[in-house]
Protein backbone atom coordinates (compact mmCIF):
# COMPACT_ATOMS: atom_id res chain seq x y z
CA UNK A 1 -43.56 -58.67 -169.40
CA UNK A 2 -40.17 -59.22 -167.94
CA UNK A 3 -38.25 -62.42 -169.47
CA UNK A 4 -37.28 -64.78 -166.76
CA UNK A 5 -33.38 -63.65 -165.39
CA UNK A 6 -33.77 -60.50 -167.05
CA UNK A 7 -30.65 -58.07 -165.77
CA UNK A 8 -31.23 -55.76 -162.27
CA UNK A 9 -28.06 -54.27 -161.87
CA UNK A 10 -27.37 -51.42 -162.66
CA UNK A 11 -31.02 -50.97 -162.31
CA UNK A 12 -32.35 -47.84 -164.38
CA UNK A 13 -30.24 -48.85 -167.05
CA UNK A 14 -32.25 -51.94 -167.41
CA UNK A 15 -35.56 -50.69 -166.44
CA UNK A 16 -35.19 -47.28 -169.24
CA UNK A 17 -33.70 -50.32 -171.52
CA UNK A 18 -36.77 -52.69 -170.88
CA UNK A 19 -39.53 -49.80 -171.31
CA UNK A 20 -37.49 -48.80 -174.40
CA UNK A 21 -38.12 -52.15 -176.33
CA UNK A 22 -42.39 -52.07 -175.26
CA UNK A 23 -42.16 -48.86 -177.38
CA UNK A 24 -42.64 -49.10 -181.09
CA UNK A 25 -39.89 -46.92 -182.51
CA UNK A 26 -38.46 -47.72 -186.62
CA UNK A 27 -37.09 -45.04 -188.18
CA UNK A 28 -39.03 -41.54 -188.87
CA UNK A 29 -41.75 -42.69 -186.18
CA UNK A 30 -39.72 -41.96 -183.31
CA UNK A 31 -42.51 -39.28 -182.02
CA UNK A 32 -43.65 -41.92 -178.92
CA UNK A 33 -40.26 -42.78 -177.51
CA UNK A 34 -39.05 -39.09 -178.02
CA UNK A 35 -42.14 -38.69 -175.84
CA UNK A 36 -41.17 -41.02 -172.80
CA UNK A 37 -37.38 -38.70 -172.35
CA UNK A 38 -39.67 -35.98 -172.58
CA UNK A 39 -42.12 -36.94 -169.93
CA UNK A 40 -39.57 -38.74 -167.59
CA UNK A 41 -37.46 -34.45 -168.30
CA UNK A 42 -40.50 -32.71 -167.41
CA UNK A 43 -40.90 -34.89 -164.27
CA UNK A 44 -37.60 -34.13 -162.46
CA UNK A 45 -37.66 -30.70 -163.59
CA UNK A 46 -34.82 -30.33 -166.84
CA UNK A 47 -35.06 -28.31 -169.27
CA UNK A 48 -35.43 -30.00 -173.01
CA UNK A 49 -35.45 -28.66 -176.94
CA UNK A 50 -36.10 -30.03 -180.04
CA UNK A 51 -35.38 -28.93 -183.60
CA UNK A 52 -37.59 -29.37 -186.46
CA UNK A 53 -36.12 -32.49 -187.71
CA UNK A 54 -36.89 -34.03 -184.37
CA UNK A 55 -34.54 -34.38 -182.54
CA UNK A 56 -34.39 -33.52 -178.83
CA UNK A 57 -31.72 -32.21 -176.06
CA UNK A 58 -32.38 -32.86 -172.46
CA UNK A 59 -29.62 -30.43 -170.28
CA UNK A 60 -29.02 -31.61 -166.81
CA UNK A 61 -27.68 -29.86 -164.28
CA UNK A 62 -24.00 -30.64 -162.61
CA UNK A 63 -24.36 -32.73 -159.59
CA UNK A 64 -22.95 -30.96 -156.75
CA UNK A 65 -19.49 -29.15 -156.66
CA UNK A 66 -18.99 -29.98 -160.28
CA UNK A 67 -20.80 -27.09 -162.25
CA UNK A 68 -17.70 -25.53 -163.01
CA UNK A 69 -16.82 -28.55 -165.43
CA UNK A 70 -17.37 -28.67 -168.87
CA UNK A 71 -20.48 -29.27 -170.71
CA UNK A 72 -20.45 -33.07 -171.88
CA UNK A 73 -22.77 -33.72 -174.60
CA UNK A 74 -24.28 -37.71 -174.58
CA UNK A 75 -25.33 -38.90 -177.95
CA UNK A 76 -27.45 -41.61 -179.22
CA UNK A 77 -30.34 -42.08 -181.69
CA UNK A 78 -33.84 -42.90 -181.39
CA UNK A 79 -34.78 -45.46 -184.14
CA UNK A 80 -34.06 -49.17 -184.47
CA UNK A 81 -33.50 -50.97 -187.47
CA UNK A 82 -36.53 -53.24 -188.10
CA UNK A 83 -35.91 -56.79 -189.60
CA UNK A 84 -37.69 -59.97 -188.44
CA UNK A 85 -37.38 -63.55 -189.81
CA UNK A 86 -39.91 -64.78 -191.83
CA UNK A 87 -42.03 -67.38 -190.11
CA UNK A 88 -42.34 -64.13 -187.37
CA UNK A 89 -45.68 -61.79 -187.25
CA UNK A 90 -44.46 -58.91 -186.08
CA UNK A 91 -45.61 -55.41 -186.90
CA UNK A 92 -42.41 -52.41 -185.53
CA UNK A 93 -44.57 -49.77 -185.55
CA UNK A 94 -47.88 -51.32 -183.23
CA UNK A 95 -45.90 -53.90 -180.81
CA UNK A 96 -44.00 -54.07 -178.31
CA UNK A 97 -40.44 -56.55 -178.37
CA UNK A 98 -41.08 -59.71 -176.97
CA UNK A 99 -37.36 -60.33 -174.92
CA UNK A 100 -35.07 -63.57 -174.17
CA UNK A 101 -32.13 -64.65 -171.92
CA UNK A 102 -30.11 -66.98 -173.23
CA UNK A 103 -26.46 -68.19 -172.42
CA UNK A 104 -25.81 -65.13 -170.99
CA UNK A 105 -27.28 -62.74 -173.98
CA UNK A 106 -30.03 -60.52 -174.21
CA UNK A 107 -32.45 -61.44 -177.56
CA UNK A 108 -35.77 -60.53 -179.14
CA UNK A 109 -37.78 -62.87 -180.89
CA UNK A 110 -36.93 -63.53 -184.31
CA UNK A 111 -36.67 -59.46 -184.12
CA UNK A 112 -33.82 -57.04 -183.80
CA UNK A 113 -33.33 -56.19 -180.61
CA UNK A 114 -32.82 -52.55 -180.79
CA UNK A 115 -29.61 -52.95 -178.76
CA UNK A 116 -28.38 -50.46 -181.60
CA UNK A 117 -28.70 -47.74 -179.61
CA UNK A 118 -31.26 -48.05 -177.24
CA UNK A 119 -29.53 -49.18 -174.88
CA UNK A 120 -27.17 -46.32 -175.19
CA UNK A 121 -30.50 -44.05 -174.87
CA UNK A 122 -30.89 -45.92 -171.82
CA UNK A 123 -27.71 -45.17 -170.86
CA UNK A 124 -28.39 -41.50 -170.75
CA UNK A 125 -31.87 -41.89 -169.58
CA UNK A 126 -29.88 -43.84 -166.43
CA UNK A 127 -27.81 -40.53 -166.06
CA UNK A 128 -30.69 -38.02 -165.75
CA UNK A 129 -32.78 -40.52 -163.39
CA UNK A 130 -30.30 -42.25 -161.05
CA UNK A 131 -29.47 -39.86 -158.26
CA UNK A 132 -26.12 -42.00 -157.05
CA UNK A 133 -24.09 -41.01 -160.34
CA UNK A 134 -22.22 -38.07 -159.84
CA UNK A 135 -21.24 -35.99 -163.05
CA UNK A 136 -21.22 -32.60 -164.77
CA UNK A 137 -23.14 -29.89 -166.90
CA UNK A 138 -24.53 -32.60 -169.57
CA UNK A 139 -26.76 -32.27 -172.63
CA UNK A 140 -28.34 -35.29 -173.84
CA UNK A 141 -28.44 -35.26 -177.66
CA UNK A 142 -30.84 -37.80 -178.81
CA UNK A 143 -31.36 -37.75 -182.56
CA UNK A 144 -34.18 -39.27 -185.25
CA UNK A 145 -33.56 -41.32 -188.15
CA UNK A 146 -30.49 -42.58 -187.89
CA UNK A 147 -30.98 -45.80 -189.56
CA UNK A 148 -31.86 -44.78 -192.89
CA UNK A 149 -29.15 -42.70 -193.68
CA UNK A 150 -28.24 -40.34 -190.33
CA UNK A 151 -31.30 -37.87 -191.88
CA UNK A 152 -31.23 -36.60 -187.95
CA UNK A 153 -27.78 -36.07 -187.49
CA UNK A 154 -27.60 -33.63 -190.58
CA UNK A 155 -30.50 -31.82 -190.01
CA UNK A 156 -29.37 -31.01 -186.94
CA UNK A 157 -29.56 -27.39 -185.43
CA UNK A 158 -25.67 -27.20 -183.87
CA UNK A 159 -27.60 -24.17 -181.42
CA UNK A 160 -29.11 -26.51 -179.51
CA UNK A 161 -25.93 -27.75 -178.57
CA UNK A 162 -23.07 -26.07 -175.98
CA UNK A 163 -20.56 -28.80 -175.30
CA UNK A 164 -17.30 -29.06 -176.97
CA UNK A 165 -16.64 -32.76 -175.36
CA UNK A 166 -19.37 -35.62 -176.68
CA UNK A 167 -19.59 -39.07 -175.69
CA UNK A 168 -21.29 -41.15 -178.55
CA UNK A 169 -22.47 -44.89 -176.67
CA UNK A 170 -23.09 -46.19 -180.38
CA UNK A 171 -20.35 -48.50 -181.27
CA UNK A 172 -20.93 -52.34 -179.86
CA UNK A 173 -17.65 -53.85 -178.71
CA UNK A 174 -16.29 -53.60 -175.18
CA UNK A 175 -13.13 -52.62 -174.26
CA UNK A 176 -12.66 -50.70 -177.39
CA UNK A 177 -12.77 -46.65 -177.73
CA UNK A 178 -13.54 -45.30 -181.68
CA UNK A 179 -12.07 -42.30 -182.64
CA UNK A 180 -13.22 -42.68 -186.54
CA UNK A 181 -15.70 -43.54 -188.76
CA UNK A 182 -16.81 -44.09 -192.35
CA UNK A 183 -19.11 -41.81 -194.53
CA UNK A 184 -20.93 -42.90 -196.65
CA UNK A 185 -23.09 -43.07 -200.38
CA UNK A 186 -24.94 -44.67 -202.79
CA UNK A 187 -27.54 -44.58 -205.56
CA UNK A 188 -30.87 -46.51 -205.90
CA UNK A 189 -30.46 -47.78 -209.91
CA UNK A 190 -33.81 -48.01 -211.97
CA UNK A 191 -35.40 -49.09 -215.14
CA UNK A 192 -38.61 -49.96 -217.13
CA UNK A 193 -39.00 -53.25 -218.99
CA UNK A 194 -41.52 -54.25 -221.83
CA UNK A 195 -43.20 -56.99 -219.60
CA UNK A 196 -44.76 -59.69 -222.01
CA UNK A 197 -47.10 -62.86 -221.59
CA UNK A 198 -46.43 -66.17 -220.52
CA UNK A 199 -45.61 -68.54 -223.39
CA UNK A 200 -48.29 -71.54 -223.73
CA UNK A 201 -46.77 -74.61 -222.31
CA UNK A 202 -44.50 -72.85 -219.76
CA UNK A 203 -43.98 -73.91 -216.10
CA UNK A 204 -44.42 -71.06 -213.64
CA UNK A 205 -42.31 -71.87 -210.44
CA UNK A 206 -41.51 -69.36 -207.10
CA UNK A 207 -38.23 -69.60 -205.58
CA UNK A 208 -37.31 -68.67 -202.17
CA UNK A 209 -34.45 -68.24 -200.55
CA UNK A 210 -33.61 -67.74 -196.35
CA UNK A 211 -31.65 -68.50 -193.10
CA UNK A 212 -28.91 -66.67 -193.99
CA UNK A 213 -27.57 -64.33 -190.97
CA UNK A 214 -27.73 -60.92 -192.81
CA UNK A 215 -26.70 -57.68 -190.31
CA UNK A 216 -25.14 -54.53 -190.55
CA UNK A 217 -23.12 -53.55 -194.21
CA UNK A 218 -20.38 -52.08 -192.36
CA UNK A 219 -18.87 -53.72 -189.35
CA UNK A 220 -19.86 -56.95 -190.76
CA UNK A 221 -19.16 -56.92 -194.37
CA UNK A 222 -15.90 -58.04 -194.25
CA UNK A 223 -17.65 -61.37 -192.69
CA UNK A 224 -18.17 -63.00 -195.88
CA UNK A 225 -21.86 -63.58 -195.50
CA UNK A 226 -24.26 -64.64 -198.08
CA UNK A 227 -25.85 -61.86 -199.97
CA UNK A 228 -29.56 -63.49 -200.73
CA UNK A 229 -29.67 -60.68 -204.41
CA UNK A 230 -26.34 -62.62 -205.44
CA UNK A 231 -27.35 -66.22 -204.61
CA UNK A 232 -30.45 -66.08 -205.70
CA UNK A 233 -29.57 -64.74 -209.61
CA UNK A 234 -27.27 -67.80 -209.25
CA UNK A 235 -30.31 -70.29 -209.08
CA UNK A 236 -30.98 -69.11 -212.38
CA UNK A 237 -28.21 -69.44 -214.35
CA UNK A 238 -28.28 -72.68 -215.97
CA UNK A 239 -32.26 -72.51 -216.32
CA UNK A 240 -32.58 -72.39 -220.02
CA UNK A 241 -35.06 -70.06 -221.40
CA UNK A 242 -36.12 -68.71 -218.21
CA UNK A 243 -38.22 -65.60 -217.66
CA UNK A 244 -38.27 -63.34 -214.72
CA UNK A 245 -41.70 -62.12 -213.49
CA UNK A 246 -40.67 -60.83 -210.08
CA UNK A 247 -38.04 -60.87 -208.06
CA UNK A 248 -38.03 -59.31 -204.70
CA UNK A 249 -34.72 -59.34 -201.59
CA UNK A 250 -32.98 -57.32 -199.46
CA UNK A 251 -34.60 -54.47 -196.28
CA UNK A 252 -32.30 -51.22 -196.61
CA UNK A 253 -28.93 -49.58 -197.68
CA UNK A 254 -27.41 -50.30 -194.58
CA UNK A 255 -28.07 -54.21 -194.30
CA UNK A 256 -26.54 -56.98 -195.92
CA UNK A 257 -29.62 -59.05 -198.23
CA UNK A 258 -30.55 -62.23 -196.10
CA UNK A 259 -33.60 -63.68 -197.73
CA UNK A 260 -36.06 -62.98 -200.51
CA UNK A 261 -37.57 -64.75 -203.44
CA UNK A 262 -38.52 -64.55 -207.65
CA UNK A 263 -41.02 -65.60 -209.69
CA UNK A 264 -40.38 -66.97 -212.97
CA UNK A 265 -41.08 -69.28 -216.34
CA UNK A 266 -39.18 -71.90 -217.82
CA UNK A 267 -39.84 -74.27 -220.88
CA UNK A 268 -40.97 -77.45 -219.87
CA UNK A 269 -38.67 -79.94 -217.77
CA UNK A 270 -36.23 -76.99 -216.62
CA UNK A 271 -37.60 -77.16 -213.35
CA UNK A 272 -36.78 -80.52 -212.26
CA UNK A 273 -33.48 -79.90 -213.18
CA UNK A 274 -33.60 -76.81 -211.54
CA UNK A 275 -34.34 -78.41 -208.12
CA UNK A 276 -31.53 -81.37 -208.25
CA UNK A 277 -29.29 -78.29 -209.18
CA UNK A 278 -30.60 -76.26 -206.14
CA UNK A 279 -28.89 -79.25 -203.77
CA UNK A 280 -25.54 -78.67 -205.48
CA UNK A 281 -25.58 -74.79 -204.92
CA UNK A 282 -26.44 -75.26 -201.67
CA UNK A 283 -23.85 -77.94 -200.60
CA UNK A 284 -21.63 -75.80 -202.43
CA UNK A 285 -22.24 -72.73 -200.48
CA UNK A 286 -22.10 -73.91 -196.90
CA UNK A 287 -19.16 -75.37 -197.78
CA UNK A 288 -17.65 -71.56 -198.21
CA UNK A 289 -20.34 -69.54 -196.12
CA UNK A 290 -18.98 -68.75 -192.53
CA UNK A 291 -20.98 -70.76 -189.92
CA UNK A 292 -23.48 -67.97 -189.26
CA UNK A 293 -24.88 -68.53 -192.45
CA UNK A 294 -25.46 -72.65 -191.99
CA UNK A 295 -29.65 -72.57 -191.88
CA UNK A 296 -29.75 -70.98 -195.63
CA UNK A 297 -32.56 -72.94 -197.04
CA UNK A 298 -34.01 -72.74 -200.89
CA UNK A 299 -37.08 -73.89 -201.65
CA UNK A 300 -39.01 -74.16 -205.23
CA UNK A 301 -42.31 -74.22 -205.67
CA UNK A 302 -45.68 -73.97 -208.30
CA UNK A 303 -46.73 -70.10 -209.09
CA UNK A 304 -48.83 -68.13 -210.92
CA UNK A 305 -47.66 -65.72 -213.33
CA UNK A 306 -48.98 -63.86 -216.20
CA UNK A 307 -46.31 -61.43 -217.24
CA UNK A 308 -42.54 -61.69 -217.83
CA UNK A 309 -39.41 -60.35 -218.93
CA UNK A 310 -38.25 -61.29 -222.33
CA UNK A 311 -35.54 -64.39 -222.28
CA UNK A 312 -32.89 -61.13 -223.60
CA UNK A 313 -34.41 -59.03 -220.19
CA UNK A 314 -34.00 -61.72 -218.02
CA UNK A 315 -30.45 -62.41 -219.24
CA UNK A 316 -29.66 -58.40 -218.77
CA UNK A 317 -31.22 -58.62 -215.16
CA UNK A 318 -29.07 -62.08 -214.41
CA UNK A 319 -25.78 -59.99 -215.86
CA UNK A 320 -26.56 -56.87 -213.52
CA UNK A 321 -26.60 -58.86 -210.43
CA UNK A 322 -23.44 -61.19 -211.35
CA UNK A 323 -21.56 -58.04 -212.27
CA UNK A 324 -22.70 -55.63 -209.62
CA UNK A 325 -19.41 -55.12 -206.80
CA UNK A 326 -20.45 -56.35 -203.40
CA UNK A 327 -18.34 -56.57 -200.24
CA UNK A 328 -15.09 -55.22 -199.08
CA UNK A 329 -13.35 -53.68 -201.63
CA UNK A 330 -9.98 -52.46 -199.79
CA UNK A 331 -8.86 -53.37 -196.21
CA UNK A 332 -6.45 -50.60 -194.21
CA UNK A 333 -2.89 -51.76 -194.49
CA UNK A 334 -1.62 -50.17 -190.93
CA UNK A 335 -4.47 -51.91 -189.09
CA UNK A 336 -5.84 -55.68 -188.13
CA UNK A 337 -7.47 -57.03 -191.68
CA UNK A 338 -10.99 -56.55 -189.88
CA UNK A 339 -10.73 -52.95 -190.53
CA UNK A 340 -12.13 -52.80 -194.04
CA UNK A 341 -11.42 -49.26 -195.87
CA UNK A 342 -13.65 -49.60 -198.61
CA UNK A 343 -17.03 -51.63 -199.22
CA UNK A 344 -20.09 -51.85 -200.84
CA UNK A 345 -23.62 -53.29 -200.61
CA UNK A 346 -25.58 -54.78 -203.05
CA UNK A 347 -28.81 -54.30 -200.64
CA UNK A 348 -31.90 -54.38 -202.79
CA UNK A 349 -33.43 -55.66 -205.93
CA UNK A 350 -37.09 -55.14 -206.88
CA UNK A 351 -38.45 -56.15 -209.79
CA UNK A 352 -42.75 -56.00 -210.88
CA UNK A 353 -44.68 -55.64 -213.28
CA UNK A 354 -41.02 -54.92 -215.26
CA UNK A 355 -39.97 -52.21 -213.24
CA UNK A 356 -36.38 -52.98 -212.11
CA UNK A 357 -35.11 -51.03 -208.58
CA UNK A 358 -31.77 -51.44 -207.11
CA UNK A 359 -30.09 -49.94 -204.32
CA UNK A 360 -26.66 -49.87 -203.24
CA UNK A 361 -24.31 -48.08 -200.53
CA UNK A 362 -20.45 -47.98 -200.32
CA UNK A 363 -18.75 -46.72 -197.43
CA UNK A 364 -15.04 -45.41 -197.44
CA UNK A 365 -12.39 -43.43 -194.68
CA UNK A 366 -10.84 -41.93 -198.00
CA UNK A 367 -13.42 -40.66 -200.51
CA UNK A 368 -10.83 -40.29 -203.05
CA UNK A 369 -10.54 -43.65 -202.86
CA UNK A 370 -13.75 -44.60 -203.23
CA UNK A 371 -14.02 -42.88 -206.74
CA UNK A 372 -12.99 -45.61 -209.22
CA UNK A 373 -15.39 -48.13 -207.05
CA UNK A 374 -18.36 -45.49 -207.74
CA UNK A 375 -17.12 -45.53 -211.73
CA UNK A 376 -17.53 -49.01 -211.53
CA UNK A 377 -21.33 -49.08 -210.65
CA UNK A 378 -22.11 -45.45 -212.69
CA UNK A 379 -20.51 -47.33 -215.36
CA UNK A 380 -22.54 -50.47 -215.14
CA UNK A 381 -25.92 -48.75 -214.94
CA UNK A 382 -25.07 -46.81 -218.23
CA UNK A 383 -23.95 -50.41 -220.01
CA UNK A 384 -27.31 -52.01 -218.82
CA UNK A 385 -29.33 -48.61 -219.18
CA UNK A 386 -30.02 -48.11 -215.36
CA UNK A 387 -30.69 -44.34 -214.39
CA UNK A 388 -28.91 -43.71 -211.05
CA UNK A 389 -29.81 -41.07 -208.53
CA UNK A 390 -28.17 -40.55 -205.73
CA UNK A 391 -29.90 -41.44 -202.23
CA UNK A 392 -27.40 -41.66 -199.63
CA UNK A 393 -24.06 -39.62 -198.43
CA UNK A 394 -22.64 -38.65 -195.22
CA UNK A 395 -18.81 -37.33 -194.47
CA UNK A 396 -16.87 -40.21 -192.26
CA UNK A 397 -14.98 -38.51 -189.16
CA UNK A 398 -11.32 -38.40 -189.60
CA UNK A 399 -9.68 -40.22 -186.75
CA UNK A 400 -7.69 -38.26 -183.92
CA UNK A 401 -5.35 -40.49 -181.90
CA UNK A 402 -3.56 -37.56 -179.89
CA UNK A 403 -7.57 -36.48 -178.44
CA UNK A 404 -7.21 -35.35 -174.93
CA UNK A 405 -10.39 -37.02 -174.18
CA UNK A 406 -8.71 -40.31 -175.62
CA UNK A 407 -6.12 -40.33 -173.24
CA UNK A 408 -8.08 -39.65 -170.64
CA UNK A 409 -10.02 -42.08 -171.62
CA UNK A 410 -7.32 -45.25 -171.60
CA UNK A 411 -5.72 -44.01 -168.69
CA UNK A 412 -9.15 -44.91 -166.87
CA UNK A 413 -9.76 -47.84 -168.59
CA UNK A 414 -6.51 -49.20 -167.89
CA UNK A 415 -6.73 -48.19 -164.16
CA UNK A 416 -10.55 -49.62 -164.15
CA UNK A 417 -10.09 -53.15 -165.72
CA UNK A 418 -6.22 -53.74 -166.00
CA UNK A 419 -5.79 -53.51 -169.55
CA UNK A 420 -5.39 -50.68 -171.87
CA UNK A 421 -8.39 -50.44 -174.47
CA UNK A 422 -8.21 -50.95 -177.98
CA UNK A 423 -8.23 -47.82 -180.15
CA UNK A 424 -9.85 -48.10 -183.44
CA UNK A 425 -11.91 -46.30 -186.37
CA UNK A 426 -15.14 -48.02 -187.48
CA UNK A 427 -16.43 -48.89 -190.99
CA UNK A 428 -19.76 -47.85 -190.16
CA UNK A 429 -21.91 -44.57 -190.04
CA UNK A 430 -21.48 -42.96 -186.81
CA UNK A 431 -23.49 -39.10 -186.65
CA UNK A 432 -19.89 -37.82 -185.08
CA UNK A 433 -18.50 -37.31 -188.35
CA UNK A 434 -21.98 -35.26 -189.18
CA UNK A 435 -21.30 -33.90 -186.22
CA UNK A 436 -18.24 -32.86 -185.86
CA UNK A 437 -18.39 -31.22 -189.09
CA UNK A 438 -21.51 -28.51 -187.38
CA UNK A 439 -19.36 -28.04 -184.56
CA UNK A 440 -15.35 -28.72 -185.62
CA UNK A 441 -14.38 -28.00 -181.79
CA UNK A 442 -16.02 -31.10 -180.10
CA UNK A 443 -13.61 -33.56 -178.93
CA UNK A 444 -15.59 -37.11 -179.31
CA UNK A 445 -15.17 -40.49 -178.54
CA UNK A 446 -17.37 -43.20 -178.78
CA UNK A 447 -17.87 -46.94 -176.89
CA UNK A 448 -20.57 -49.34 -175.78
CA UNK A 449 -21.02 -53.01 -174.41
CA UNK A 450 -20.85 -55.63 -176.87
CA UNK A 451 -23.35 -56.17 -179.20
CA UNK A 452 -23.77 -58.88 -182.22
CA UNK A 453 -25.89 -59.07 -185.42
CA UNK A 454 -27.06 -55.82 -185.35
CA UNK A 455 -29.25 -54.82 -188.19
CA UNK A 456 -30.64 -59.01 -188.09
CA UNK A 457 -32.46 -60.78 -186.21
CA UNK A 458 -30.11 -62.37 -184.42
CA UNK A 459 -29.36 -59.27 -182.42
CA UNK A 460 -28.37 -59.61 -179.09
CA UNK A 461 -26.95 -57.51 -176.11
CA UNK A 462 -24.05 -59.28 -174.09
CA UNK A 463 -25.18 -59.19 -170.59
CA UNK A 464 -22.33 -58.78 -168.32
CA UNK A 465 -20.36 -56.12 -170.63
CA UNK A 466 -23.23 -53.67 -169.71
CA UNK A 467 -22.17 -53.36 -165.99
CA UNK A 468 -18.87 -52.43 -166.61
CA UNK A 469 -19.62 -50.27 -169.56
CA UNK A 470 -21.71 -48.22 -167.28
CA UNK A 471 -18.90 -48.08 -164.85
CA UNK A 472 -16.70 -46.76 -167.35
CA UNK A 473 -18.89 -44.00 -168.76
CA UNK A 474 -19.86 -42.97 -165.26
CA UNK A 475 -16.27 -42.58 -163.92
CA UNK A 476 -15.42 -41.09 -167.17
CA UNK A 477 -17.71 -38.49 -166.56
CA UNK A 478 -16.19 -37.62 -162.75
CA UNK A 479 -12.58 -37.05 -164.74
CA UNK A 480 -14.01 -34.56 -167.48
């Protein structure tokens, strides 16, 4: 159902938006939302393809008088990212969102919203249904498995595709135009431990760790926010003689750690000190933390274990995650300091039964200068014997201020809302560089309404850039 004051206007935006979120969709399960485009094609009539990665093209016909125009291609991907807080019972691939309203924002709850990009998906759905907008030739790109590490994007089949102009709707702040974004990769980091038993006499305690904000590891890494992997091998420092037995935080590659918990032993008495020491770190954090991060919460209590790390493991573990790099690395020196060059994310730990799994992305606009940042970690995982494989890489697309389609694109900004858009490159994943790079001709851009805390569960959709963003892409469309 509905939330109360949920948005009419314009109306199949918010109705393909709406039926969208009641469709299970994480990444690589994609199958029943590729199936509603398909069915809502196949009833007015267009013509659709799909490669054998998954994803699908939808071509539309010119409205009337404008088939002579070029072919614009409208790209967005399927899957959501799927993170819910923990008091939440929720399962992604079975339900349905459940939707708020709330000072003006559009929320899930305790979900992500799936903002990121369904609601540029419903965007394009709102092009091939609504019989008022006026545009030309258009192929509707809608690619799988974004999320995990743009696996649609470059198993893409470029035949399926005839445009040379594209209009990606994935970036999420209004009255900005991206002409650039990061690649991308990373390693997940692995070894085996001699797990031993628990010593007689020893006090077997779980701590947990939550209410930090989390989101995405690009566009929000130069935030500052807590990184749960990093605070939580903190806790542990001062615990004398303690003894991992598990030790479990972080989603994905792609989002920053915002809860999680371990399992350990101590010798008798440590862990009374270790909750009065718990208060200090946590005073001590808000009082650096940005806001978002102000409902972190620890919380220590009786477990039961019966196998460890030795003390010398545990120590080695503790060392790994104090040494291993974590947030922005360089920022762009011709840009605002929000636009990070270089960054990396410490994103997951895993540790049972003494096998230790780590993963970690970096994202760069240079790769040469992301080389002495991967030395770093390659370098750490052969001091601590970790073996490395690699597990995530995509090429960034190079910025091009002097696009025709950019300046086509301010000019009608500027004549639409009085005020010339801002231009940037973002330090995130987009598929255009993928893109780009199977067909080097296309001229992109990409835009969208604003959206926050992507990639957490504080995602949410501001309401009233959505009308004008679908103004803009509309009008856009009539110029090309």
């Amino acid at each position: 159902m509905k939330p109360a004051h949920y948005p009419l206007e314009p109306a199949h935006l918010w109705e393909h938006f709406y039926r969208i979120t009641q469709i299970p969709r994480p990444s690589r399960q994609e199958a029943a939302v590729r199936q509603y485009i398909i069915d809502l094609a196949e009833r007015d009539g267009h013509i659709w393809r799909m490669d054998p990665t998954g994803n699908l093209v939808v071509t539309i016909d010119a409205s009337a008088g404008m088939a002579a125009r070029p072919v614009v291609i409208i790209q967005n991907h399927l899957d959501m990212v799927t993170v819910k807080t923990g008091d939440k019972d929720h399962d992604f691939s079975r339900q349905p969102l459940s939707l708020r309203v709330a000072d003006g924002w559009l929320q899930a709850d305790r979900t992500t919203l799936g903002a990121d990009n369904g609601l540029g998906c419903a965007a394009a759905l709102a092009l091939m249904t609504d019989p008022d907008v006026r545009h030309p030739p258009l192929e509707l790109l809608f690619t799988v498995d974004e999320e995990t590490g743009l696996g649609g994007a470059l198993g893409l089949d470029p035949a399926l595709l005839s445009g040379r102009l594209m209009l990606n709707l994935d970036t999420e702040d209004w009255h900005e135009l991206y002409v650039g974004c990061a690649g991308a990769g990373g390693w997940q980091l692995r070894r085996s431990y001699q797990a031993t038993g628990v010593s007689a006499g020893a006090e077997q305690w779980q701590l947990s760790l939550k209410g930090l904000a989390g989101g995405h590891s690009g566009i929000q890494i130069h935030q500052q926010l807590g990184n749960a992997i990093k605070l939580l091998g903190q806790c542990l420092e001062e615990v004398r003689g303690a003894q991992l037995a598990h030790f479990d935080a972080g989603l994905a590659h792609n989002v920053i750690p915002r809860e999680g918990g371990l399992t350990f032993t101590c010798p008798a008495g440590e862990g009374k000190l270790l909750q009065a020491r718990l208060e200090v770190l946590q005073a001590r954090w808000l009082a650096y933390l940005p806001a978002a991060d102000g409902a972190l919460e620890l919380v220590l209590q009786p477990a039961s274990v019966t196998q460890v790390l030795t003390r010398e493991d545990t120590r080695a573990v503790l060392d790994i995650i104090a040494l291993f790099p974590h947030g922005a690395q360089a920022y762009n020196l011709q840009h605002p300091a929000e636009l990070v060059d270089l960054s990396i994310n410490f994103a997951r730990l895993e540790l049972a039964r003494g096998e230790l799994m780590l993963e970690t992305s970096f994202r760069f606009f240079n790769e040469p200068q992301s080389l002495p940042l991967q030395q770093q970690v390659l370098s750490l995982a052969r001091v601590f014997g970790l073996a490395a494989t690699s597990a995530v890489s995509y090429p960034g697309w190079e910025p091009d201020f002097d696009s025709p389609l950019l300046e086509r694109a301010c000019a009608l900004h500027e004549r639409l809302f009085g005020q010339r858009p801002a231009v940037k490159a973002i330090h995130a994943g987009l598929e255009c560089g993928i893109l780009k790079g199977k067909k080097p001709d296309m001229d992109i851009l990409s835009f969208g309404p604003t959206i926050r805390g992507a990639h957490s569960p504080t995602e949410r959709l501001q309401i009233d850039t959505v009308a004008p963003f679908w103004q803009f892409l509309t009008a856009l469309l009539v110029q090309l």
